[in-house]
PDB file of N, CA and C in Angstrom:
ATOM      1  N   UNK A   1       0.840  -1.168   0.000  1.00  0.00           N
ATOM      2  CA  UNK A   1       0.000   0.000   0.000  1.00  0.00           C
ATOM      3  C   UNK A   1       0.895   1.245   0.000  1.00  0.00           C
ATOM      4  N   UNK A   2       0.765   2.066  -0.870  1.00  0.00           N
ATOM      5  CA  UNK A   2       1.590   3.589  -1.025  1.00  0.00           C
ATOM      6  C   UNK A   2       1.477   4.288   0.206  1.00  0.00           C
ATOM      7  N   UNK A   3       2.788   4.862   0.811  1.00  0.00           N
ATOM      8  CA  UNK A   3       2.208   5.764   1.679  1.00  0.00           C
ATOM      9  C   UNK A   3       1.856   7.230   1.429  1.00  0.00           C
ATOM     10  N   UNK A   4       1.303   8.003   1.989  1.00  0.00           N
ATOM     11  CA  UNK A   4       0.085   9.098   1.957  1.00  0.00           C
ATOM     12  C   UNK A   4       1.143  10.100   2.191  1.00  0.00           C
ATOM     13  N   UNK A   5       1.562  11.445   1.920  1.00  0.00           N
ATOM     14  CA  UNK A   5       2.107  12.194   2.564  1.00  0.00           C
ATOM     15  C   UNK A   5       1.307  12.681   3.561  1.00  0.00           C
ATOM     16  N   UNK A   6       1.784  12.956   4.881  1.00  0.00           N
ATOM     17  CA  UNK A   6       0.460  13.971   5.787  1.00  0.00           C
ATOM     18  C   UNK A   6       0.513  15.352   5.407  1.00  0.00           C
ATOM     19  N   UNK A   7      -0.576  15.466   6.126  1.00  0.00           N
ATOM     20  CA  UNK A   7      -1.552  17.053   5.221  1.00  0.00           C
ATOM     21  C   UNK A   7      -0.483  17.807   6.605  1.00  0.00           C
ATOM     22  N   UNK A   8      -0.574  19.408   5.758  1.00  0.00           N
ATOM     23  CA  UNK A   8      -0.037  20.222   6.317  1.00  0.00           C
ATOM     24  C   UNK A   8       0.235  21.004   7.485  1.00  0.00           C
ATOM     25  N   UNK A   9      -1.093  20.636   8.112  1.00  0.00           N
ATOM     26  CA  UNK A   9      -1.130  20.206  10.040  1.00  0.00           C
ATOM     27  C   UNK A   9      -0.334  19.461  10.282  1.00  0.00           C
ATOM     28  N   UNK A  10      -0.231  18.236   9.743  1.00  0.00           N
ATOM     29  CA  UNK A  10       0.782  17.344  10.505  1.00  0.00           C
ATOM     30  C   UNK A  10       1.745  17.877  10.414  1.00  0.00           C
ATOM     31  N   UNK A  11       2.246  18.421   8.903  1.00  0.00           N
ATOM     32  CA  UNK A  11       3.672  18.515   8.976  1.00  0.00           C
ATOM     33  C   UNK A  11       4.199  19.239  10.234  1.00  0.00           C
ATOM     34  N   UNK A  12       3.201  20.750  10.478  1.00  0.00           N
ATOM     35  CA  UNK A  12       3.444  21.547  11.010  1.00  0.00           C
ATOM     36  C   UNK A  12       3.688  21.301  12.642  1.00  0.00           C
ATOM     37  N   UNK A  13       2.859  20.415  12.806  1.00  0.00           N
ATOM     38  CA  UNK A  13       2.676  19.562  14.288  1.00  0.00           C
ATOM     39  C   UNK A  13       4.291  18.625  14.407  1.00  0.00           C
ATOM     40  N   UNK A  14       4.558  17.924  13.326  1.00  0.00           N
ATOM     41  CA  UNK A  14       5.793  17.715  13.525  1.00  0.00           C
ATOM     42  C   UNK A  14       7.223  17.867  13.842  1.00  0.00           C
ATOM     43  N   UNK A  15       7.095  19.515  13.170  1.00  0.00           N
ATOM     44  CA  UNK A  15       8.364  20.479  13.486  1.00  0.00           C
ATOM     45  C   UNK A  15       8.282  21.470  14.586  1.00  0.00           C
ATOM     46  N   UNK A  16       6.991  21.781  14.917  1.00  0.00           N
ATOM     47  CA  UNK A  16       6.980  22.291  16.553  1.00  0.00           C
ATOM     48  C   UNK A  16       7.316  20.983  17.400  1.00  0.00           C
ATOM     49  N   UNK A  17       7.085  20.000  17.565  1.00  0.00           N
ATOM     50  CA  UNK A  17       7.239  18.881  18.461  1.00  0.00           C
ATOM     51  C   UNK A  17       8.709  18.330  18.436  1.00  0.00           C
ATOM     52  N   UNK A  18       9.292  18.288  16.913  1.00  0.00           N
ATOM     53  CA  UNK A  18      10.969  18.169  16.845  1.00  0.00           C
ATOM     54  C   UNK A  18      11.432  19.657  17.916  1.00  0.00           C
ATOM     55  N   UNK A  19      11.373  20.496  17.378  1.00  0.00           N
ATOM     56  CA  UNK A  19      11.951  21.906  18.022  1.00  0.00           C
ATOM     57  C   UNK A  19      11.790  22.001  19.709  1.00  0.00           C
ATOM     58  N   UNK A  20      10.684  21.401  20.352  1.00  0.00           N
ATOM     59  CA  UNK A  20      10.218  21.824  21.450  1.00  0.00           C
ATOM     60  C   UNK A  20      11.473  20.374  22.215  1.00  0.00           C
ATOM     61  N   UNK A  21      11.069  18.595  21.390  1.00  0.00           N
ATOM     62  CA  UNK A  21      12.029  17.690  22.211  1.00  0.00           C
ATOM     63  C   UNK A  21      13.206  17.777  21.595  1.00  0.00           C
ATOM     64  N   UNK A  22      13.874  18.388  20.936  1.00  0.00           N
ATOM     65  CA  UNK A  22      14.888  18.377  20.853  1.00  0.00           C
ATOM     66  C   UNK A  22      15.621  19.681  22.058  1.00  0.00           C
ATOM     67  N   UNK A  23      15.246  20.597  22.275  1.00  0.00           N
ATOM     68  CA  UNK A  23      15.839  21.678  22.918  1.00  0.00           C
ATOM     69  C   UNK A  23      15.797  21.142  24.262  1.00  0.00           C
ATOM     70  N   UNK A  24      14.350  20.379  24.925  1.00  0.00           N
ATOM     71  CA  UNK A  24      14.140  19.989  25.932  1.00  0.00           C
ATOM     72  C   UNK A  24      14.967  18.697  26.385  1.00  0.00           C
ATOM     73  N   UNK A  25      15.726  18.146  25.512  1.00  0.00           N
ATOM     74  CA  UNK A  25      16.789  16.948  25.633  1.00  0.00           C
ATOM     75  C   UNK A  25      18.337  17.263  25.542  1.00  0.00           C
ATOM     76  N   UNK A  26      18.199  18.687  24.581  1.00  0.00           N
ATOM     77  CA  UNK A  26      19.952  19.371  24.609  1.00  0.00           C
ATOM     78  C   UNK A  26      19.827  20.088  26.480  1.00  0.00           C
ATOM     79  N   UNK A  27      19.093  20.762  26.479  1.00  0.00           N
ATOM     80  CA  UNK A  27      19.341  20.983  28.194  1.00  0.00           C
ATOM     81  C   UNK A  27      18.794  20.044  29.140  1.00  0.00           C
ATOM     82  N   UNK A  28      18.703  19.099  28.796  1.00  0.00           N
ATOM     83  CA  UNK A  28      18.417  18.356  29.855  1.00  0.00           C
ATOM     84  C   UNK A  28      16.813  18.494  30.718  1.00  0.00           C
ATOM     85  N   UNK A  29      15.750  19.079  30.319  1.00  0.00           N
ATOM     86  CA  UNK A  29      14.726  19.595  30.757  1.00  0.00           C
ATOM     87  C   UNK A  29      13.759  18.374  30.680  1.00  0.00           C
ATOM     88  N   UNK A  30      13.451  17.849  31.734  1.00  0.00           N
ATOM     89  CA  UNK A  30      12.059  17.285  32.009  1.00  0.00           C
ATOM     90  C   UNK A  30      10.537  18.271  32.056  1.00  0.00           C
ATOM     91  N   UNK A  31       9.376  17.311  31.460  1.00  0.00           N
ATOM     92  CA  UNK A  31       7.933  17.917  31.438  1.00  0.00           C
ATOM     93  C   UNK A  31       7.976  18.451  32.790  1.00  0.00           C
ATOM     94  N   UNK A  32       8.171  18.085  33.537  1.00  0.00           N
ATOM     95  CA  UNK A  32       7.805  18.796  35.048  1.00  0.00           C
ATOM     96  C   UNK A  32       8.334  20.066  35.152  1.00  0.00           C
ATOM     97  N   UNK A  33       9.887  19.915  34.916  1.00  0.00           N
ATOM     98  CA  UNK A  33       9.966  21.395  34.936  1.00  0.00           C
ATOM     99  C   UNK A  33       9.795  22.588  33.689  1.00  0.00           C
ATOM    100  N   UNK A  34       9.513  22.354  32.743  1.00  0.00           N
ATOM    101  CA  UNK A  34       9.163  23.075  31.305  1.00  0.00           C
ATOM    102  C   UNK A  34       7.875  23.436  32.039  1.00  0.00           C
ATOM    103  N   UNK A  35       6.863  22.573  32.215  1.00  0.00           N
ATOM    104  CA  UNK A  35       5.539  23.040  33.062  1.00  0.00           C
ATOM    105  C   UNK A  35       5.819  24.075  34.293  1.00  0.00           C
ATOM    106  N   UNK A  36       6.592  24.133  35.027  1.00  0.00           N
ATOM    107  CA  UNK A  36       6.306  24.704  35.815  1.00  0.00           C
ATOM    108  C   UNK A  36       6.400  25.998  35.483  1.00  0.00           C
ATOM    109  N   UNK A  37       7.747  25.850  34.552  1.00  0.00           N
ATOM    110  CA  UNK A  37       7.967  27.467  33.913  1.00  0.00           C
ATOM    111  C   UNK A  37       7.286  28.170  33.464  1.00  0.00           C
ATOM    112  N   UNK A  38       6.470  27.123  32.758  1.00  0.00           N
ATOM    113  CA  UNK A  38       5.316  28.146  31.640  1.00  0.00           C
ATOM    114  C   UNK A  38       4.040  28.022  32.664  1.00  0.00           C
ATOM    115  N   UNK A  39       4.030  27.577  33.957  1.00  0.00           N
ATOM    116  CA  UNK A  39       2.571  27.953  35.054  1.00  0.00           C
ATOM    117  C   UNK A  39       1.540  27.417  34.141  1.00  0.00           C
ATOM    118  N   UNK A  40       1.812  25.798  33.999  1.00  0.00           N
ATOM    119  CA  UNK A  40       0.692  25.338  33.635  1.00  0.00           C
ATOM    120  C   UNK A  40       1.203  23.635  34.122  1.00  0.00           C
ATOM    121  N   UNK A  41      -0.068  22.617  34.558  1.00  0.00           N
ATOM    122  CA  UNK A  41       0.481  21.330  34.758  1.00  0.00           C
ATOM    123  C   UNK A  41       0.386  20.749  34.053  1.00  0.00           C
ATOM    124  N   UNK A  42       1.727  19.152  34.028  1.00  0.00           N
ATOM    125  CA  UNK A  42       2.303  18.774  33.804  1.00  0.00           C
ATOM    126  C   UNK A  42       1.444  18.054  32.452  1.00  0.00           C
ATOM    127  N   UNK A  43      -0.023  17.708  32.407  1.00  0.00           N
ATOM    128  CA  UNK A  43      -0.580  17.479  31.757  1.00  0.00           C
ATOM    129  C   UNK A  43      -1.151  18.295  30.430  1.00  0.00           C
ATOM    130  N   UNK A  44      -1.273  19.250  30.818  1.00  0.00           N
ATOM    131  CA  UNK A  44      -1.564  20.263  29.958  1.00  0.00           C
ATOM    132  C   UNK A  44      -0.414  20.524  28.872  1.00  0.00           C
ATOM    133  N   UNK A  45       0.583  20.448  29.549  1.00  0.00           N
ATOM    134  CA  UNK A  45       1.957  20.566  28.856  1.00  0.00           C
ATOM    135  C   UNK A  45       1.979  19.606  27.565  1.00  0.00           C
ATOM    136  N   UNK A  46       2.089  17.993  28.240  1.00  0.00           N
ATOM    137  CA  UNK A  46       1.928  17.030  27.247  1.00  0.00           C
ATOM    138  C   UNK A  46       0.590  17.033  26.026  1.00  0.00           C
ATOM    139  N   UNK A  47      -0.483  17.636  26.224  1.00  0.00           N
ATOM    140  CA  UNK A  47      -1.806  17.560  25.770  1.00  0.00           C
ATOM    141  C   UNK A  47      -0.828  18.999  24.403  1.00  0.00           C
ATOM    142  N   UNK A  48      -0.572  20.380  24.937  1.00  0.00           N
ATOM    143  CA  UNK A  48      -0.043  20.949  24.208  1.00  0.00           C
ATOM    144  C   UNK A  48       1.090  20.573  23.057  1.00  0.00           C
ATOM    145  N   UNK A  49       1.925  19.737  23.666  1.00  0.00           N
ATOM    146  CA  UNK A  49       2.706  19.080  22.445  1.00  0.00           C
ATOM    147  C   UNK A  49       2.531  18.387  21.527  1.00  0.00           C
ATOM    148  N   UNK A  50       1.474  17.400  22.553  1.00  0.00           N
ATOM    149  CA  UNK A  50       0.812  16.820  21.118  1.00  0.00           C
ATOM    150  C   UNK A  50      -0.146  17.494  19.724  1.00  0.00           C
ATOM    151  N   UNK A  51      -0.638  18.843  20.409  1.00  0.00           N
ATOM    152  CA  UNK A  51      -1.614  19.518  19.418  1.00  0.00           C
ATOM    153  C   UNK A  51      -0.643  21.315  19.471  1.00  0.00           C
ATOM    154  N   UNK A  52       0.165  21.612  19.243  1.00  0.00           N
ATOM    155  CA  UNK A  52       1.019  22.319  19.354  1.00  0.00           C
ATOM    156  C   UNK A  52       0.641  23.805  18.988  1.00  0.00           C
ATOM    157  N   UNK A  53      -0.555  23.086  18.276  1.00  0.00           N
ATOM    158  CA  UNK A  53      -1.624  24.666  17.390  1.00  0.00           C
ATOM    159  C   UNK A  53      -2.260  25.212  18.884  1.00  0.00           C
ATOM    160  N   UNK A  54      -2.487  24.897  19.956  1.00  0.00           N
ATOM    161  CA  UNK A  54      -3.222  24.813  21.181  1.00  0.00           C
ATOM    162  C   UNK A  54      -2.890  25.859  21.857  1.00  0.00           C
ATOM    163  N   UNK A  55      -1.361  26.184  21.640  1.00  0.00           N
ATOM    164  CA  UNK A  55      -0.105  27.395  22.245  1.00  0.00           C
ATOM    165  C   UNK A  55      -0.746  28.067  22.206  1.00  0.00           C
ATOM    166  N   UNK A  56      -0.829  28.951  23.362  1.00  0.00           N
ATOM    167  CA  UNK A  56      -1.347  30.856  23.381  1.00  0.00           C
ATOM    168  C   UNK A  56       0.240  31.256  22.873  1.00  0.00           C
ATOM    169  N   UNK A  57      -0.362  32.506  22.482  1.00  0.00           N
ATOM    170  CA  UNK A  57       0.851  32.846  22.203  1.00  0.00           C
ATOM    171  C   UNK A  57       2.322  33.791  23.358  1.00  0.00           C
ATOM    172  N   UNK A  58       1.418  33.578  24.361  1.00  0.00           N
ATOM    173  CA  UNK A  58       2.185  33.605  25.827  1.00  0.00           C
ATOM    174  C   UNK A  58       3.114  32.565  25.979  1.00  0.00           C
ATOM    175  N   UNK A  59       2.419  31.724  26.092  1.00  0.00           N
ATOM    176  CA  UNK A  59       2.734  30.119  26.608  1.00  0.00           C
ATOM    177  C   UNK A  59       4.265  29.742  25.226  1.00  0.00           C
ATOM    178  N   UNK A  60       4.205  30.447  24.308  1.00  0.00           N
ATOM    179  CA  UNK A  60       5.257  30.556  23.195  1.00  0.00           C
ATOM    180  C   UNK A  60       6.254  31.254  23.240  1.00  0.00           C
ATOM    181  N   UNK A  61       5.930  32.324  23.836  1.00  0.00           N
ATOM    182  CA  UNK A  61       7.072  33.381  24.304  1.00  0.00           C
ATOM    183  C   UNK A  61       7.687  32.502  25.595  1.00  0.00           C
ATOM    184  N   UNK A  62       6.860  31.902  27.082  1.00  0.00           N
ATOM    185  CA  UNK A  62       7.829  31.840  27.579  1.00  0.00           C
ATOM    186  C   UNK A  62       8.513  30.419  27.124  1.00  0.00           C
ATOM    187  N   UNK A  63       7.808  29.530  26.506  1.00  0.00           N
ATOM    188  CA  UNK A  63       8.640  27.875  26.023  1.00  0.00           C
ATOM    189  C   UNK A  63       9.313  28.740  25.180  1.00  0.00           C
ATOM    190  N   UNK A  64       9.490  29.576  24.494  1.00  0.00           N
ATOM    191  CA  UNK A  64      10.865  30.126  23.828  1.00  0.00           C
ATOM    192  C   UNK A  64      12.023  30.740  24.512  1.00  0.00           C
ATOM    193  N   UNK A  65      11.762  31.037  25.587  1.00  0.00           N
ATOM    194  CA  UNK A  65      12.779  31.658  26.557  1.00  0.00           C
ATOM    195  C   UNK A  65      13.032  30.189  27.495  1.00  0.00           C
ATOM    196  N   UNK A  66      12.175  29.485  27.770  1.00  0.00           N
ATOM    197  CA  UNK A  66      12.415  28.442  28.490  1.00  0.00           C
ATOM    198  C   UNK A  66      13.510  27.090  28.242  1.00  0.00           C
ATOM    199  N   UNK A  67      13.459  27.400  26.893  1.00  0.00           N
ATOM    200  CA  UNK A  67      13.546  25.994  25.750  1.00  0.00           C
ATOM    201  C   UNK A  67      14.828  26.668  25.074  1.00  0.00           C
ATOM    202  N   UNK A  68      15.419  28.073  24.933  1.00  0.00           N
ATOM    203  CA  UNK A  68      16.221  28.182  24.665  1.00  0.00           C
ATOM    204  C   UNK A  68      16.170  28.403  22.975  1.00  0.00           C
ATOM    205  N   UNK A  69      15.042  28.382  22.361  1.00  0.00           N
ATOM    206  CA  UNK A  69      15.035  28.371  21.279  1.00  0.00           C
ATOM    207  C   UNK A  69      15.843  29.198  19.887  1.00  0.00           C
ATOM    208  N   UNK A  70      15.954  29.421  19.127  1.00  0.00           N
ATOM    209  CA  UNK A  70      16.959  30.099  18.354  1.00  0.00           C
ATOM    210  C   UNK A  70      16.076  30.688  17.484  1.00  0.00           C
ATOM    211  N   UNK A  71      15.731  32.012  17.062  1.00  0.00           N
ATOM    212  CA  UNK A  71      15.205  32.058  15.982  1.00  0.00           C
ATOM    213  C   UNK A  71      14.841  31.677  14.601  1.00  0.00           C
ATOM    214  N   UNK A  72      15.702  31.066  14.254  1.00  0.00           N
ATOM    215  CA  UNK A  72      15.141  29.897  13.036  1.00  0.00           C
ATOM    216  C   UNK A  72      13.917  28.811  13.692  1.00  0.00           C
ATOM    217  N   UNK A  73      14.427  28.171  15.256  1.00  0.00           N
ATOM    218  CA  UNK A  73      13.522  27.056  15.180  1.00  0.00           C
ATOM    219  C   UNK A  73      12.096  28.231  15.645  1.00  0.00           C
ATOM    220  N   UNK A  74      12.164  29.348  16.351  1.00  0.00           N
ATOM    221  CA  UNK A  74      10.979  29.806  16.998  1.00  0.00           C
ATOM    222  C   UNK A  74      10.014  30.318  15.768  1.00  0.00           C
ATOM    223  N   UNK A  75      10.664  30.474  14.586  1.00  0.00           N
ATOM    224  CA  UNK A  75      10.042  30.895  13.516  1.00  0.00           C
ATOM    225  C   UNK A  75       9.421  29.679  12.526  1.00  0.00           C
ATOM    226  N   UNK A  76      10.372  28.559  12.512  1.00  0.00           N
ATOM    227  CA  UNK A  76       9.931  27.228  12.493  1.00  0.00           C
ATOM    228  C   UNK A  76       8.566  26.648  12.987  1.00  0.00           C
ATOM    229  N   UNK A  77       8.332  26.741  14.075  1.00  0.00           N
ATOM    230  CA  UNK A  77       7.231  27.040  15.163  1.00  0.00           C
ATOM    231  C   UNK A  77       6.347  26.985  14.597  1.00  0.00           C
ATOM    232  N   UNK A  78       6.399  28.924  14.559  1.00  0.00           N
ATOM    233  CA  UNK A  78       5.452  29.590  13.998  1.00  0.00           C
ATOM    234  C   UNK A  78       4.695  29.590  12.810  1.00  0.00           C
ATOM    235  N   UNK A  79       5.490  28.973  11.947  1.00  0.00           N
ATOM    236  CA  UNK A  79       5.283  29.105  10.375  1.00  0.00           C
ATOM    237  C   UNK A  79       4.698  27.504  10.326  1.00  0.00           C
ATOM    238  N   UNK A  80       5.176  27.043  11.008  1.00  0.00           N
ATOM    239  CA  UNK A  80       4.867  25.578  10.979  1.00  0.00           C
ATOM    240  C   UNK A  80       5.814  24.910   9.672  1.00  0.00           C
ATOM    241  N   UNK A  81       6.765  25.058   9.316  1.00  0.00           N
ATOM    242  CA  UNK A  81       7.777  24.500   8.445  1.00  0.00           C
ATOM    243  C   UNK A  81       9.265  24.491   8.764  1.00  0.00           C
ATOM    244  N   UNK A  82       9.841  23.741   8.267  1.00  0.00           N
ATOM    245  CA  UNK A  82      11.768  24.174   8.192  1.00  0.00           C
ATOM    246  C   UNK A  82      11.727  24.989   6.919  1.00  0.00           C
ATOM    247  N   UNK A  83      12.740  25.783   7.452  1.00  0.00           N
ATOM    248  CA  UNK A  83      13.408  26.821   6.638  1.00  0.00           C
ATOM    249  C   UNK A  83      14.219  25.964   5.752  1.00  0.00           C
ATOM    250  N   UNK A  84      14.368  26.600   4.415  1.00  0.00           N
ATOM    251  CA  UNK A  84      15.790  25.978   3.416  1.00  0.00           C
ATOM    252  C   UNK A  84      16.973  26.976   3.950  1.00  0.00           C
ATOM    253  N   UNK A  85      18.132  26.586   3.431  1.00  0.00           N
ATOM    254  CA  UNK A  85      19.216  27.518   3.829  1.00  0.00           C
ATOM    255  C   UNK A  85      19.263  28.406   3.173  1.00  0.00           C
ATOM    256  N   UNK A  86      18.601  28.469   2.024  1.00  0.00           N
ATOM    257  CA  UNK A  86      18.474  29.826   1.442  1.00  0.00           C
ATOM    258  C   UNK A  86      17.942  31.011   2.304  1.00  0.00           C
ATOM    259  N   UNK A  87      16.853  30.203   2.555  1.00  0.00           N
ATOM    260  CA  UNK A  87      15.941  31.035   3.648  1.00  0.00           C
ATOM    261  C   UNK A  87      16.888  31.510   4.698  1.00  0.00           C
ATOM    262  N   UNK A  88      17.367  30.679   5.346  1.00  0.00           N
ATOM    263  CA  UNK A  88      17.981  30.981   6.772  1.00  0.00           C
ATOM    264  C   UNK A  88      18.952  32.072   6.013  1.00  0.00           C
ATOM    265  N   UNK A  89      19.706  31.970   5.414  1.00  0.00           N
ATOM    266  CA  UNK A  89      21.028  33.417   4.627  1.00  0.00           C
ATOM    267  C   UNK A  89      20.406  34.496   4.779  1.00  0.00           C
ATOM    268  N   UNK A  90      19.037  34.470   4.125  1.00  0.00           N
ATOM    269  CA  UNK A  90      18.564  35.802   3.501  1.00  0.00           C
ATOM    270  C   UNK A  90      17.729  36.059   5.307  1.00  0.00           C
ATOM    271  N   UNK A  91      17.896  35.580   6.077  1.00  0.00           N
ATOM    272  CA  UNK A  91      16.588  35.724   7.428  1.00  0.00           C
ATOM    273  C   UNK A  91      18.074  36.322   7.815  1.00  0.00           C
ATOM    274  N   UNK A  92      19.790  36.052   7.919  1.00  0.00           N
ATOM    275  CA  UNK A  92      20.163  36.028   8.717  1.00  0.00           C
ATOM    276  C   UNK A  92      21.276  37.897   8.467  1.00  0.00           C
ATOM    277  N   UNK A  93      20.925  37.459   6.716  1.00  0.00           N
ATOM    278  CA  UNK A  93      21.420  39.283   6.142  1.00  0.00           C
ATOM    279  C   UNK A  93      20.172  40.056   6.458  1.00  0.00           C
ATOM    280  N   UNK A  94      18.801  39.915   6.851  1.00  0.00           N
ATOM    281  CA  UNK A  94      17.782  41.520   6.693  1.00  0.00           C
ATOM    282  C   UNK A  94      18.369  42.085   7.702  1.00  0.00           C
TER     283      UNK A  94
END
């Protein structure tokens, strides 16, 4: 059976969820404490990652300060895609 590409939610759900466990595994950060930072529990946290569209855009600012994020991935995020390196050159000359 062929596989399906996923529709553009997913993708987007995919690269917030890379960006969020990957940063949360380079520092060493457990759900417990990422939750506490952003003043929400521990559940809510996990429920948010999985549906990543869910983020206030509070709760983004501080998992971006929390998480350490870099502007490529926080824009990543946002846009719900990876950047090409073209992109990233021309994001990194404006």
């Amino acid at each position: 059976m062929p596989k399906i590409k996923p529709d553009s939610k997913e993708e987007a759900r995919r690269v917030a969820r890379a960006c969020i466990s990957h940063n949360m595994e380079r520092y060493g950060l457990k759900d417990e404490q990422v939750a506490l930072k952003l003043h929400m529990a521990t559940r809510s946290l996990r429920n948010r990652r999985d549906s990543p569209e869910k983020f206030t855009l509070e709760e983004l600012w501080s998992a971006a300060q929390t998480l350490k994020l870099t502007p490529v991935q926080a824009a990543s995020i946002v846009l719900g895609r990876n950047f090409t390196s073209k992109e990233i050159k021309e994001f990194i000359l404006m």
